[in-house]
C-alpha atoms as a PDB file:
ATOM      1  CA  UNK A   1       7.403  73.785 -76.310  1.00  0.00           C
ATOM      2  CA  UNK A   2       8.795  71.768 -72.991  1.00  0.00           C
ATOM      3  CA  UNK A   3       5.618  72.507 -71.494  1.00  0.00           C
ATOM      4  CA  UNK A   4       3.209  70.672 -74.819  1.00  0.00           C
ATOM      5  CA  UNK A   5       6.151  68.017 -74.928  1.00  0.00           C
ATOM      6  CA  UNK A   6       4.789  67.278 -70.985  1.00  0.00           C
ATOM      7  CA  UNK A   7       1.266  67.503 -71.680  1.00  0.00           C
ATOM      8  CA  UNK A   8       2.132  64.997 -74.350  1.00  0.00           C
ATOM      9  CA  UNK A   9       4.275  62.786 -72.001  1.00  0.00           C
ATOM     10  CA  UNK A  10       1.235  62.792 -69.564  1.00  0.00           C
ATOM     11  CA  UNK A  11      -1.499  62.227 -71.928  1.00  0.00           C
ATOM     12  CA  UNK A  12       0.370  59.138 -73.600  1.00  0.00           C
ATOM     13  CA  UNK A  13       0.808  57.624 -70.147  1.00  0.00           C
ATOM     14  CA  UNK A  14      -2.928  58.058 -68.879  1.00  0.00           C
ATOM     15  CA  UNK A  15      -3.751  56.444 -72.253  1.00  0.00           C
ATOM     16  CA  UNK A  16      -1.421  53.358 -71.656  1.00  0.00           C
ATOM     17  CA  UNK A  17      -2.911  53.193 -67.901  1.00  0.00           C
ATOM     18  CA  UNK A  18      -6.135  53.457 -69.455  1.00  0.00           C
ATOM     19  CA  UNK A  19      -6.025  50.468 -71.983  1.00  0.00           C
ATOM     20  CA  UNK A  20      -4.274  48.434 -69.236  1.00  0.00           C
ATOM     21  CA  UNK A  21      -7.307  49.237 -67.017  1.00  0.00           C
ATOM     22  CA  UNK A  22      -9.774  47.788 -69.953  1.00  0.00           C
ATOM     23  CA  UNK A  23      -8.040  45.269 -70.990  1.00  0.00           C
ATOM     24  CA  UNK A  24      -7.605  43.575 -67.240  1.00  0.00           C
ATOM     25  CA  UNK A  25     -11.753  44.069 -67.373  1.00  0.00           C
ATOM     26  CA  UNK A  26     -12.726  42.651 -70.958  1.00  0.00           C
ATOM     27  CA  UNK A  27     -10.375  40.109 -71.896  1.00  0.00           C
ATOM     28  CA  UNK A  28     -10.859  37.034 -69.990  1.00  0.00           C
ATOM     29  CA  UNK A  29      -7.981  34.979 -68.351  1.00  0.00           C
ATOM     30  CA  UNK A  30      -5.612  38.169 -68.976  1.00  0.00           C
ATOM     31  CA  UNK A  31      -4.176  39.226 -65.658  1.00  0.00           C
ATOM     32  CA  UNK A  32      -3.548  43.001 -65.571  1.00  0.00           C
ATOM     33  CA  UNK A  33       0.191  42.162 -64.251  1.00  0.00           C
ATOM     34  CA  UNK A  34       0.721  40.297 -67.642  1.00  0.00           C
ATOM     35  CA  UNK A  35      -0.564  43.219 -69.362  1.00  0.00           C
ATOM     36  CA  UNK A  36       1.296  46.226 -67.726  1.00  0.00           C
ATOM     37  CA  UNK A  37       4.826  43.566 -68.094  1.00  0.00           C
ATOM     38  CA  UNK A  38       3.834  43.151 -71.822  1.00  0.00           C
ATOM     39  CA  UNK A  39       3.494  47.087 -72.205  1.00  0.00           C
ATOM     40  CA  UNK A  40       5.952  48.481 -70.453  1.00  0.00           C
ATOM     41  CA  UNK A  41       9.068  45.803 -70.145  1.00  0.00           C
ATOM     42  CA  UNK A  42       8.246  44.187 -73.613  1.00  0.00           C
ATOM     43  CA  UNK A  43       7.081  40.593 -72.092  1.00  0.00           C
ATOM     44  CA  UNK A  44      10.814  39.767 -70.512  1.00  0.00           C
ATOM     45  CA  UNK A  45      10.986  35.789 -70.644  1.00  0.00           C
ATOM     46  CA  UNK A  46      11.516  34.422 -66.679  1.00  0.00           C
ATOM     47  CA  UNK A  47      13.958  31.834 -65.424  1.00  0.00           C
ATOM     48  CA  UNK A  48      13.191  28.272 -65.480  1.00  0.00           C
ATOM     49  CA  UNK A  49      12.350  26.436 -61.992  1.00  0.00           C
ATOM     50  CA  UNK A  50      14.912  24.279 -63.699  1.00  0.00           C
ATOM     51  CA  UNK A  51      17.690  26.724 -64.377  1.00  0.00           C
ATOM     52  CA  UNK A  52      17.209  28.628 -61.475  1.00  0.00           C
ATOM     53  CA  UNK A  53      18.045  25.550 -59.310  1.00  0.00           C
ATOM     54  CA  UNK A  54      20.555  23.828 -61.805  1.00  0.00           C
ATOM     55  CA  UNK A  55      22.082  26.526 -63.597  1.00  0.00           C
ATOM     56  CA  UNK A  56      21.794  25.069 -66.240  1.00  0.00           C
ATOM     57  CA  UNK A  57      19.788  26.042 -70.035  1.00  0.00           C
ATOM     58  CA  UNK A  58      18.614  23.396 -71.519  1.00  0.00           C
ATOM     59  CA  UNK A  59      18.001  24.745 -74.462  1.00  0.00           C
ATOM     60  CA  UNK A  60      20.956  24.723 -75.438  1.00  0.00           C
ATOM     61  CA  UNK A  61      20.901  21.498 -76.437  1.00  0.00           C
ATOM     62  CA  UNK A  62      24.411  20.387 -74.344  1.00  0.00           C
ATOM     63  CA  UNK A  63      22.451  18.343 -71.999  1.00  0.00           C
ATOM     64  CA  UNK A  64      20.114  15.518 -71.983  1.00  0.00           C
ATOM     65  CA  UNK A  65      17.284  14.969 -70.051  1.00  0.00           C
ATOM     66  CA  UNK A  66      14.743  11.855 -69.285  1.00  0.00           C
ATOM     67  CA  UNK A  67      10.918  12.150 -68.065  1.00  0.00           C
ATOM     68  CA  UNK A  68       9.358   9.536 -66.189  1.00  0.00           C
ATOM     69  CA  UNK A  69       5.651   9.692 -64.780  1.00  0.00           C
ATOM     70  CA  UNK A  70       4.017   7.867 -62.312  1.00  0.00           C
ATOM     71  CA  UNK A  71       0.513   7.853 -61.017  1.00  0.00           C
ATOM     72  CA  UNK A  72      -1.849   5.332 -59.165  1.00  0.00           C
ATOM     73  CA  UNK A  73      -3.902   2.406 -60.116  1.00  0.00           C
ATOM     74  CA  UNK A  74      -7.034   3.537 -59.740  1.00  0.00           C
ATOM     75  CA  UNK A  75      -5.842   6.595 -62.199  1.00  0.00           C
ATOM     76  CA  UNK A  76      -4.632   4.275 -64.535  1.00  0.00           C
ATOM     77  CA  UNK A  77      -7.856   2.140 -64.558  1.00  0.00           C
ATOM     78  CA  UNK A  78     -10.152   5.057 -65.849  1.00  0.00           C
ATOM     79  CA  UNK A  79      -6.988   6.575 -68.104  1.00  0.00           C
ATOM     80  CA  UNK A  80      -4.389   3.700 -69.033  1.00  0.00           C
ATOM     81  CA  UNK A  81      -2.311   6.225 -71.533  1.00  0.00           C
ATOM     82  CA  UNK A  82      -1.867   9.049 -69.163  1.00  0.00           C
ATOM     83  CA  UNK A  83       1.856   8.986 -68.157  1.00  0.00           C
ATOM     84  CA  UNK A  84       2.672   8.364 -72.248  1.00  0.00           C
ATOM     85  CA  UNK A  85       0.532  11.195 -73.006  1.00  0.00           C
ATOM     86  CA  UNK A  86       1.977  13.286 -70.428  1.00  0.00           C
ATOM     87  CA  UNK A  87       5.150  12.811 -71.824  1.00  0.00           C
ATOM     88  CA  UNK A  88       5.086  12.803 -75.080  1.00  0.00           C
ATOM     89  CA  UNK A  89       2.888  15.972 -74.921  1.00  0.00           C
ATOM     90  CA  UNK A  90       5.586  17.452 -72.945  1.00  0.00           C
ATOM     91  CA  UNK A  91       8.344  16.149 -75.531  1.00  0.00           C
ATOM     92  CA  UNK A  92       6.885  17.558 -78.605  1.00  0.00           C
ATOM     93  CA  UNK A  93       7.327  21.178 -76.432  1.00  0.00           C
ATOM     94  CA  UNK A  94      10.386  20.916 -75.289  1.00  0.00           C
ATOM     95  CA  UNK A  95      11.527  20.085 -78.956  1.00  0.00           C
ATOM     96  CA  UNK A  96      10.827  23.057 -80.235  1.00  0.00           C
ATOM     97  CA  UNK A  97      12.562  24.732 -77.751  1.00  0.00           C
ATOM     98  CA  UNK A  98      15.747  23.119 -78.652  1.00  0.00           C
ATOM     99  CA  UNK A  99      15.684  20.487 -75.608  1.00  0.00           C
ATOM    100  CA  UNK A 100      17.656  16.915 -75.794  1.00  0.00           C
ATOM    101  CA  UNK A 101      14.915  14.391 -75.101  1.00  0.00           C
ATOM    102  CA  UNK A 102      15.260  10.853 -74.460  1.00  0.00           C
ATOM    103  CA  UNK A 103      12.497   9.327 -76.502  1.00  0.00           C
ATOM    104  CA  UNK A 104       9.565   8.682 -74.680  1.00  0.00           C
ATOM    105  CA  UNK A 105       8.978   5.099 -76.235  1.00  0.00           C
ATOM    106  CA  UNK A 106      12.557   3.683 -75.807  1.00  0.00           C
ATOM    107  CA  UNK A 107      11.827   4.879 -71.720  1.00  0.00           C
ATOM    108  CA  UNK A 108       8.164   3.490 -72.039  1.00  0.00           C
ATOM    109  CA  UNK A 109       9.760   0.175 -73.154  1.00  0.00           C
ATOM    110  CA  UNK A 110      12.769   0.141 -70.689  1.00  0.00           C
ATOM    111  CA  UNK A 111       9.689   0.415 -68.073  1.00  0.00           C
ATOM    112  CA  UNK A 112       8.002  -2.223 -69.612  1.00  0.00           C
ATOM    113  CA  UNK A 113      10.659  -4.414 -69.158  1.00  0.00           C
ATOM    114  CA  UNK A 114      11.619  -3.595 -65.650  1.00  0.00           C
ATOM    115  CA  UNK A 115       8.202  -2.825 -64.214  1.00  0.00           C
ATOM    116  CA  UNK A 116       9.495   0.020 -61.802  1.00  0.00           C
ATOM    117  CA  UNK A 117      11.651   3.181 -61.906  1.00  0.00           C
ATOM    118  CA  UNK A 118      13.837   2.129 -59.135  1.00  0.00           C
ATOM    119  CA  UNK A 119      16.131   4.968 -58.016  1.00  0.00           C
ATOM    120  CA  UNK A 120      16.703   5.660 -61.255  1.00  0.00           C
ATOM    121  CA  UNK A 121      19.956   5.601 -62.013  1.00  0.00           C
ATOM    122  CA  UNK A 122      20.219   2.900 -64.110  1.00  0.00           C
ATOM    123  CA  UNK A 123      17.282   4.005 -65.946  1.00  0.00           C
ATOM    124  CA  UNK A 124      19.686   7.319 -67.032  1.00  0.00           C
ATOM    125  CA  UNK A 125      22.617   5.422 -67.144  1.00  0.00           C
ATOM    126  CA  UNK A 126      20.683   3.276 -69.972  1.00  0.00           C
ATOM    127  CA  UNK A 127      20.421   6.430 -71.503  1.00  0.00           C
ATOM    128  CA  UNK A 128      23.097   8.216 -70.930  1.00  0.00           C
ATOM    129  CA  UNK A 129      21.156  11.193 -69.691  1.00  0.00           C
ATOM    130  CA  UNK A 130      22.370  14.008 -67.359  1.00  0.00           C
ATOM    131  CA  UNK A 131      19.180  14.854 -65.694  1.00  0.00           C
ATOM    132  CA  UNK A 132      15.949  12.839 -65.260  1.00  0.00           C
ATOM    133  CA  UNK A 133      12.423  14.219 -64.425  1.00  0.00           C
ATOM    134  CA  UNK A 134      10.370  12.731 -62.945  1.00  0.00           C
ATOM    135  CA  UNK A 135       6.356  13.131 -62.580  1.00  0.00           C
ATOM    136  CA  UNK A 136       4.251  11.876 -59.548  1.00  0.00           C
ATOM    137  CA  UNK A 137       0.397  12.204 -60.833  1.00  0.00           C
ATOM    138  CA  UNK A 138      -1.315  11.923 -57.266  1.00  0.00           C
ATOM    139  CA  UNK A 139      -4.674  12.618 -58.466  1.00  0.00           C
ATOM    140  CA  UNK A 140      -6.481  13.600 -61.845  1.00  0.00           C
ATOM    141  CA  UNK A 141      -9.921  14.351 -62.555  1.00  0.00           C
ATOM    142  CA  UNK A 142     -12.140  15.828 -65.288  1.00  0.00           C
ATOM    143  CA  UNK A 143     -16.134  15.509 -64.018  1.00  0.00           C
ATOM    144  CA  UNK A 144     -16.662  17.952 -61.215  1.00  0.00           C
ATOM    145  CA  UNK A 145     -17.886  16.261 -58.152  1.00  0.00           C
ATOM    146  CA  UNK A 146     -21.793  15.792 -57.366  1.00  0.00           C
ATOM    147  CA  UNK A 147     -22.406  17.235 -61.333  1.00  0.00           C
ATOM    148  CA  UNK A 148     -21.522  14.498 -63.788  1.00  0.00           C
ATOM    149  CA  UNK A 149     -22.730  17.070 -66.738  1.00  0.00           C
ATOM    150  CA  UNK A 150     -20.220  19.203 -65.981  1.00  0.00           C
ATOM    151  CA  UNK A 151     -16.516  19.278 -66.683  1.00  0.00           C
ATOM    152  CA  UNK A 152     -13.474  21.289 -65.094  1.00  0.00           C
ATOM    153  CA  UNK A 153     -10.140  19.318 -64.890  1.00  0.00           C
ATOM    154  CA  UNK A 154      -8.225  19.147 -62.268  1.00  0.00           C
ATOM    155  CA  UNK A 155      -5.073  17.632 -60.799  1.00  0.00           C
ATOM    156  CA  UNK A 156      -2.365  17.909 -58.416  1.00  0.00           C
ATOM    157  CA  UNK A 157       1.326  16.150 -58.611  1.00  0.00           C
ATOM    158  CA  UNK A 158       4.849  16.463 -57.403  1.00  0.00           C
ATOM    159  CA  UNK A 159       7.845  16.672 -59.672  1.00  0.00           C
ATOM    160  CA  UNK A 160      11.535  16.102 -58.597  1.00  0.00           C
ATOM    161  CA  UNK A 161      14.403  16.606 -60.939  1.00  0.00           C
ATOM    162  CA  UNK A 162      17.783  14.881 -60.858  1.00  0.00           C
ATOM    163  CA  UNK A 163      21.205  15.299 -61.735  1.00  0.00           C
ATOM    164  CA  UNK A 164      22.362  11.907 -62.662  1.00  0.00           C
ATOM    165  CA  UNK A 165      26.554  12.327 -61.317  1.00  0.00           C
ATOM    166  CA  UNK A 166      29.565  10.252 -60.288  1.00  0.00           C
ATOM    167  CA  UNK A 167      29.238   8.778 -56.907  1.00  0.00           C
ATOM    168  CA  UNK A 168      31.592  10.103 -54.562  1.00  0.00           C
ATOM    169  CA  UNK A 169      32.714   6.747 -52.846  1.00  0.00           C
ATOM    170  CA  UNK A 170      32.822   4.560 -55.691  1.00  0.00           C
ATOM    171  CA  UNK A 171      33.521   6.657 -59.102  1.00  0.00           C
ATOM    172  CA  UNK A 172      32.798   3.923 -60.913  1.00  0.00           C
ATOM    173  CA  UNK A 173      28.657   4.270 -60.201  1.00  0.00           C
ATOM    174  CA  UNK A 174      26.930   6.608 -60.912  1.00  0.00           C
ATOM    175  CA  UNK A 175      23.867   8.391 -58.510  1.00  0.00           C
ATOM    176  CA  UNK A 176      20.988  10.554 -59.022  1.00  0.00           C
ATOM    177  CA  UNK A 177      20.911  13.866 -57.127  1.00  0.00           C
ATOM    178  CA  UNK A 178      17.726  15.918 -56.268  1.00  0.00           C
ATOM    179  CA  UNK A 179      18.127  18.921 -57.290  1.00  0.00           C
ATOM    180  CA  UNK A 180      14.353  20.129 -56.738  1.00  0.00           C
ATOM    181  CA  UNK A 181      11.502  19.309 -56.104  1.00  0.00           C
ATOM    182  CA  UNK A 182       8.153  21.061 -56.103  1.00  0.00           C
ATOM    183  CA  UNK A 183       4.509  20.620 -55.700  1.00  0.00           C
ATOM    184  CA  UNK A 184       2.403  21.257 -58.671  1.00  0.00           C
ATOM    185  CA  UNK A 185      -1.270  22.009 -59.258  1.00  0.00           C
ATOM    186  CA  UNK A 186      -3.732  22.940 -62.585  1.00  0.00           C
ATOM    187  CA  UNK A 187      -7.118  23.411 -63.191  1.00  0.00           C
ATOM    188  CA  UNK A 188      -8.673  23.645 -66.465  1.00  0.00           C
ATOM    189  CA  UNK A 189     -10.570  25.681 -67.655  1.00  0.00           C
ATOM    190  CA  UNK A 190      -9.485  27.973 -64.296  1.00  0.00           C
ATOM    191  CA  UNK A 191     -12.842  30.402 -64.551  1.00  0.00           C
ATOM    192  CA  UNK A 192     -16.160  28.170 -64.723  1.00  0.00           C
ATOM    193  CA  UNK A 193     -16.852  24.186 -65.685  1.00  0.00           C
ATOM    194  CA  UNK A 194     -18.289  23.813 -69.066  1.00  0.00           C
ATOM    195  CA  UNK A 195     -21.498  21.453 -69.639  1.00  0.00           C
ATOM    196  CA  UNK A 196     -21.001  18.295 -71.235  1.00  0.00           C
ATOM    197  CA  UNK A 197     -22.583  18.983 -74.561  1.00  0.00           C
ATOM    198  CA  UNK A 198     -20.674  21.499 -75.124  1.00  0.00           C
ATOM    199  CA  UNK A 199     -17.966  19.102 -75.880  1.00  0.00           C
ATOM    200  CA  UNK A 200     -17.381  15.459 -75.154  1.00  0.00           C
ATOM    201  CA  UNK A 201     -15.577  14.059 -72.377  1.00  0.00           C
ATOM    202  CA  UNK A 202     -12.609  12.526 -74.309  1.00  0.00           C
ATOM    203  CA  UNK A 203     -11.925  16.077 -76.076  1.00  0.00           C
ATOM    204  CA  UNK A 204     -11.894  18.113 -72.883  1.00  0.00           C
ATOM    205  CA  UNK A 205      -9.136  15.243 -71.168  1.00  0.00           C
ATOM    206  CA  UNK A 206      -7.487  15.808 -74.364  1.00  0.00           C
ATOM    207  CA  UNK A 207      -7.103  19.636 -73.626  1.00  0.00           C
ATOM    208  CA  UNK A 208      -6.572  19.190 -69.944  1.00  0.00           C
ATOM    209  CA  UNK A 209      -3.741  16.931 -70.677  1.00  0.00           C
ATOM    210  CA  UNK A 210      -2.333  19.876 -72.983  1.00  0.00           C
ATOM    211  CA  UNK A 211      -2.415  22.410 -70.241  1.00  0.00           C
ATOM    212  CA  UNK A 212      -1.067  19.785 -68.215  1.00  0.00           C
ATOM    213  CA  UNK A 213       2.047  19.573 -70.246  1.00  0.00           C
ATOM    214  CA  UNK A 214       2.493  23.084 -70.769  1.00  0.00           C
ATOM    215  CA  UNK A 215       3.045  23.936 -67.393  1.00  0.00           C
ATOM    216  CA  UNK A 216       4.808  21.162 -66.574  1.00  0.00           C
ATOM    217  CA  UNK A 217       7.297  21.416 -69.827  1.00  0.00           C
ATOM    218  CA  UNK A 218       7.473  25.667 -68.577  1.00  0.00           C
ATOM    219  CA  UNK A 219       9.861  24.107 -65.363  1.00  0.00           C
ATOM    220  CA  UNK A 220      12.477  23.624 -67.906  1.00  0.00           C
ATOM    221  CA  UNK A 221      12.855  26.469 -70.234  1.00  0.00           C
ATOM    222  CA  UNK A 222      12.764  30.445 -69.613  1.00  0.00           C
ATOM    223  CA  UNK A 223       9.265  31.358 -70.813  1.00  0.00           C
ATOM    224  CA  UNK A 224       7.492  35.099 -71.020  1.00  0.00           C
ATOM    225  CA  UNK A 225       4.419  35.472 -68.403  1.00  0.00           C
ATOM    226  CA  UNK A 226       2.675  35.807 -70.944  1.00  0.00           C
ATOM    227  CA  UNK A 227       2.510  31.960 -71.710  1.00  0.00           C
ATOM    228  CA  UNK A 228       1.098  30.984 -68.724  1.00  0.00           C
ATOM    229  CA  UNK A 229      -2.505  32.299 -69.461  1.00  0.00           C
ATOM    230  CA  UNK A 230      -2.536  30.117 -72.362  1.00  0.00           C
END
């Protein structure tokens, strides 16, 4: 009996290496580490860049955060909307998972009216919000180069987040503290461009700008691995 109950053991296992194996070959975009986490550890959900460097969940709902974006002019001359549709992209997300926003419209306006960030502090302090995030778009592009009838997005940005606190000297002010920052990078689709007629050009920025705000909305909640190939 111990000896069929082994046989068993070790036959169940080679199968589970086995569909791991095809899986990693056939389905596209699936990484075989994804896989073998999603079989064997049941898909465990990963810290935040956010939490990790904060300690603190912002799903909770306790705390209240504020996204900015920035980018270029020349960016903004080919794609006026793109820091709105960054963040309000990355808003409807983070809603779901339970995170305080600050409206993206009442800090579109407050822009509007001041026509820079500044250090932002009293951008937060307008708000009331304990952490701000902000997004540097440095570049962003959806033709690839030399091909015009074919499309890949990509892009490449820096984010820093804050922690808006008391100033030490004067406790009257308040003063926003970094308490990351990182380098961020995505390219969409990440296997092959897709031709033109396959779909038209305002579509495909339309999903770039999703995958965009996935990953960048992922720095501040505890996600599976398994989100990040979708």
């Amino acid at each position: 009996m111990q000896l069929l109950s082994l046989l068993s053991k070790r036959h169940g296992a080679r199968r589970v290496i086995m569909l791991v194996l095809v899986a990693s070959m056939v389905l596209p975009g699936c990484s075989l580490g994804v896989m073998a986490g999603k079989l064997f550890f049941d898909d465990p959900k990963m810290k935040s860049v956010f939490r990790k460097n904060t300690g603190t969940d912002l799903t909770k709902g306790e705390k209240t955060i504020l996204i900015a974006c920035s980018t270029s002019h020349q960016i903004l001359s080919k794609y006026p909307g793109i820091r709105i549709d960054i963040v309000d992209k990355m808003s409807r997300i983070l809603e779901t998972r339970n995170v305080r926003i600050v409206p993206p419209d009442d800090v579109a306006t407050w822009f509007d009216d001041h026509g820079e960030w500044g250090d932002f502090t009293e951008l937060a302090d307008e708000f009331d919000a304990d952490y701000v995030m902000h997004i540097d778009l440095k570049s962003f592009a959806v033709v690839v180069p030399d091909s015009p009838n074919l499309l890949q997005g990509k892009t490449e940005g820096r984010v820093s987040m804050m922690e808006i606190k008391m100033a030490e000297k004067n406790k009257d002010k308040k003063k926003a503290s970094v308490a990351v920052e990182r380098s961020f990078s995505v390219m969409f689709p990440t296997t092959y461009p897709v031709p033109r007629e396959s779909r038209s050009e305002e579509m495909f920025t339309e999903n770039f700008l999703d995958r965009i705000s996935a990953q960048l909305a992922r720095m501040l909640y505890d996600h599976r691995p398994s989100e990040m190939d979708l």
